[in-house]
C-alpha atoms as a PDB file:
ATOM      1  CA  UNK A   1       0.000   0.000   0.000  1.00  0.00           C
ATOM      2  CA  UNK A   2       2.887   2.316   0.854  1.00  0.00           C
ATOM      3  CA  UNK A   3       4.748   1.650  -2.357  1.00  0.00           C
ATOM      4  CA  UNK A   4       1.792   2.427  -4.192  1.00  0.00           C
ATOM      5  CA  UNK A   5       1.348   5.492  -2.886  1.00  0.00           C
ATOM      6  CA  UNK A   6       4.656   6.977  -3.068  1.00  0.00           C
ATOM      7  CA  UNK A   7       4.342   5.435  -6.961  1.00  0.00           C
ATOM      8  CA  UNK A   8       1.164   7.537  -7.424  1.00  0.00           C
ATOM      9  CA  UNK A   9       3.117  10.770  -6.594  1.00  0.00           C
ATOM     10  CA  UNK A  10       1.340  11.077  -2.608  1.00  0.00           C
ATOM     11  CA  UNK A  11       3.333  10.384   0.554  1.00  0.00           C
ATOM     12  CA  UNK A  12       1.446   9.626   3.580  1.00  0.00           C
ATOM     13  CA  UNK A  13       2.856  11.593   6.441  1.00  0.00           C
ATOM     14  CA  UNK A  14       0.973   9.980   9.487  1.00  0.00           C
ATOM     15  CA  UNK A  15       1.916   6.827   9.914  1.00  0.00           C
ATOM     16  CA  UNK A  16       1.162   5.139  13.060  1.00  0.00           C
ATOM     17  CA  UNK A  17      -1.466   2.041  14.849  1.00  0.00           C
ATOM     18  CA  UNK A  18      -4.153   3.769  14.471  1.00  0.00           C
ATOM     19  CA  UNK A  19      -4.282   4.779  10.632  1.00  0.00           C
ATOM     20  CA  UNK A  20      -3.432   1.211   9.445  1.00  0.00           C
ATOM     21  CA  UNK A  21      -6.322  -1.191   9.116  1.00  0.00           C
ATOM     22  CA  UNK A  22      -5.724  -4.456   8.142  1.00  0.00           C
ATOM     23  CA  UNK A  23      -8.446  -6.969   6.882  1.00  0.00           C
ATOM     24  CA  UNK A  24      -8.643 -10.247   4.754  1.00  0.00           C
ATOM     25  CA  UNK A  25      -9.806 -10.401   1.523  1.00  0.00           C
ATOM     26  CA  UNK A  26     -10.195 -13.805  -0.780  1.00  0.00           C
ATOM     27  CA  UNK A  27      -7.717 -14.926   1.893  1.00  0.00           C
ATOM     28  CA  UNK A  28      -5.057 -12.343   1.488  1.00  0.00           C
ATOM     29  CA  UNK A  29      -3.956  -9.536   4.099  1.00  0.00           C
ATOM     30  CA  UNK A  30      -5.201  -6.165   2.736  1.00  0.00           C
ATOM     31  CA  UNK A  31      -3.527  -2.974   4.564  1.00  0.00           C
ATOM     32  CA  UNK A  32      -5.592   0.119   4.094  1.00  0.00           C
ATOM     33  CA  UNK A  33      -4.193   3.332   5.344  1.00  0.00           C
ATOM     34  CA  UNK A  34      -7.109   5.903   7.201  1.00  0.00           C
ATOM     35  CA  UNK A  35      -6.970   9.357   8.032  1.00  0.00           C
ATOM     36  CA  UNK A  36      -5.204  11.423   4.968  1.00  0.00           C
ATOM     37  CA  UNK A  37      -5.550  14.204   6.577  1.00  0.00           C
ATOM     38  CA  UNK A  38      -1.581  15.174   6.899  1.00  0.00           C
ATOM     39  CA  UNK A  39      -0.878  13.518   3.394  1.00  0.00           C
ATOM     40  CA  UNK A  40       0.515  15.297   0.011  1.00  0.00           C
ATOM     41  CA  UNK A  41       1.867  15.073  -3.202  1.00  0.00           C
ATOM     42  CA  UNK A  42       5.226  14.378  -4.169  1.00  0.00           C
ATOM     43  CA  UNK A  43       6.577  16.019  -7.402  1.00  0.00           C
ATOM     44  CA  UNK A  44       7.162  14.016 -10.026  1.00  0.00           C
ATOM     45  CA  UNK A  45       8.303  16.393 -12.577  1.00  0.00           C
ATOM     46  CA  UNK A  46      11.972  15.448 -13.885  1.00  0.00           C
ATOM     47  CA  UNK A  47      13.172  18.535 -12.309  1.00  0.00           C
ATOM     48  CA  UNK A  48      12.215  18.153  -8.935  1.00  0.00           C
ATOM     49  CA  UNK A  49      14.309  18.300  -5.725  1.00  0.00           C
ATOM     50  CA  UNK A  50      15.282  14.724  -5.626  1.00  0.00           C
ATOM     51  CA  UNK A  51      16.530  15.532  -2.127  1.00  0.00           C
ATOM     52  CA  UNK A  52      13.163  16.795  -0.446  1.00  0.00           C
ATOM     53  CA  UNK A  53      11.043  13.967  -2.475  1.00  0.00           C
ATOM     54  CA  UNK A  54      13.720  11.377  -1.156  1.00  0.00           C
ATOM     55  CA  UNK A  55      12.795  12.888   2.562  1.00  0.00           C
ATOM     56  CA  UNK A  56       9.172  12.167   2.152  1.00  0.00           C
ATOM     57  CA  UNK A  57       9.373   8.652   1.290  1.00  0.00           C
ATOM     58  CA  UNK A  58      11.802   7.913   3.722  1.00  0.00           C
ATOM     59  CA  UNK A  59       9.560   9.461   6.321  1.00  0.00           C
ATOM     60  CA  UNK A  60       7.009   7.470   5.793  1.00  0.00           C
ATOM     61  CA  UNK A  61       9.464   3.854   5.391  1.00  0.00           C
ATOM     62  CA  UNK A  62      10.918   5.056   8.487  1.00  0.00           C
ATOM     63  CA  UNK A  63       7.841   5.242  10.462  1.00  0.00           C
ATOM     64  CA  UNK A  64       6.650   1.985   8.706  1.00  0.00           C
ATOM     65  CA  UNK A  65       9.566   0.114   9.876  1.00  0.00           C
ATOM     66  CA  UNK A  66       8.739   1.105  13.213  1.00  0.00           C
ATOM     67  CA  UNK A  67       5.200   0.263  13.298  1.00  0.00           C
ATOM     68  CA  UNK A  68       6.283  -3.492  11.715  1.00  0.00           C
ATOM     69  CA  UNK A  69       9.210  -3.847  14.476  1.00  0.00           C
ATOM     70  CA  UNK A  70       6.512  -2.951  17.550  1.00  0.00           C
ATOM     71  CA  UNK A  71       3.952  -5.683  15.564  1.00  0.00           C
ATOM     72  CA  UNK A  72       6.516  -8.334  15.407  1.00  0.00           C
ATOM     73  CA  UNK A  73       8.523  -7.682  18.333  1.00  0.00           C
ATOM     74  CA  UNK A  74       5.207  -6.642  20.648  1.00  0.00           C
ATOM     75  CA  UNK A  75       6.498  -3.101  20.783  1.00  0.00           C
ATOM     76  CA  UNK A  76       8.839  -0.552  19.580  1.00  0.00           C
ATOM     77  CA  UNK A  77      10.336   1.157  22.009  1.00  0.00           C
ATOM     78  CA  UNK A  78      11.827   3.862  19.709  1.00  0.00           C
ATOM     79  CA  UNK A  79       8.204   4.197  18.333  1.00  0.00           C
ATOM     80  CA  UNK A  80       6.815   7.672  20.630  1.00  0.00           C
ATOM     81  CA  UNK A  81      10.394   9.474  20.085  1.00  0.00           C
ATOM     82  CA  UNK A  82      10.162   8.865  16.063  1.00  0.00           C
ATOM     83  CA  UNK A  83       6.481  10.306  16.223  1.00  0.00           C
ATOM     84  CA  UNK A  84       8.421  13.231  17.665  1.00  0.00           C
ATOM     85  CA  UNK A  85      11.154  13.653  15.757  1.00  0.00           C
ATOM     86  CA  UNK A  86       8.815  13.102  12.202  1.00  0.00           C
ATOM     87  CA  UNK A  87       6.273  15.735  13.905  1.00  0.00           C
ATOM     88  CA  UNK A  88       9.550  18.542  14.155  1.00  0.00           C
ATOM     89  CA  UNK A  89       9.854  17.923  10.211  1.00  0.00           C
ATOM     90  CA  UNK A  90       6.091  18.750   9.425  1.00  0.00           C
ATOM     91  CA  UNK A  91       6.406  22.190   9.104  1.00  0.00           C
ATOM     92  CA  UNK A  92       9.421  21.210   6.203  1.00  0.00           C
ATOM     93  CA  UNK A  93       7.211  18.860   4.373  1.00  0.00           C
ATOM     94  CA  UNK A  94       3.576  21.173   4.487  1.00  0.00           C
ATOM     95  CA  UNK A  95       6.191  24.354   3.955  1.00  0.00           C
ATOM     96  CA  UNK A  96       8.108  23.582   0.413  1.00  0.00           C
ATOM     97  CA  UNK A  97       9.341  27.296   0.862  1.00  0.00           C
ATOM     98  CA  UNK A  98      10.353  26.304   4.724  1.00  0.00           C
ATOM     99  CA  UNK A  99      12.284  23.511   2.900  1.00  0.00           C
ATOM    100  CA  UNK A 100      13.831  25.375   0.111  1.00  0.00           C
ATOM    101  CA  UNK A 101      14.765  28.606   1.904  1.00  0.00           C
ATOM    102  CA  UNK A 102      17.166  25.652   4.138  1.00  0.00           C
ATOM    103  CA  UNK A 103      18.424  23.865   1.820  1.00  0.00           C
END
């Protein structure tokens, strides 16, 4: 679900428990991601700042990684302070002038 999103040009930007619903379909595991809320696009024009579109993804594979590691493992205990470091970069990703005026 994640890969297809980034593929489709959006980035989530909220990952966490609570926006990841999981249910079986024809006997396969579906993941469906709720709340979009603090989602956006990612610019896919051939001239766009590979650097900040590279920071959105990884956002979002970061927090996914954590939120796999705390289902397999029972918890994650670097889970809360990742929340809090991704929520210091929100003003960067909703701000593309905040971004570009730092880099």
């Amino acid at each position: 679900t994640l890969s297809e999103f980034h593929d489709g040009g959006v980035f989530y930007n909220n990952l966490s428990f609570e926006n990841i619903v999981l249910n079986t379909v024809e006997g396969a595991d579906i993941a469906t991601f709720i709340d979009l809320s603090k989602s956006g696009f990612i610019d896919m024009r051939p001239n766009a700042d590979k650097e900040y579109t590279d920071m959105l993804r990884s956002t979002d594979l970061k927090m996914m990684g954590h939120v796999l590691r705390a289902i397999f493992h029972g918890e994650d205990p670097n889970f809360e302070q990742c929340q809090k470091e991704e929520s210091a970069h929100k003003n960067i990703v909703h701000d593309n002038d905040t971004w570009n005026s730092h880099h």
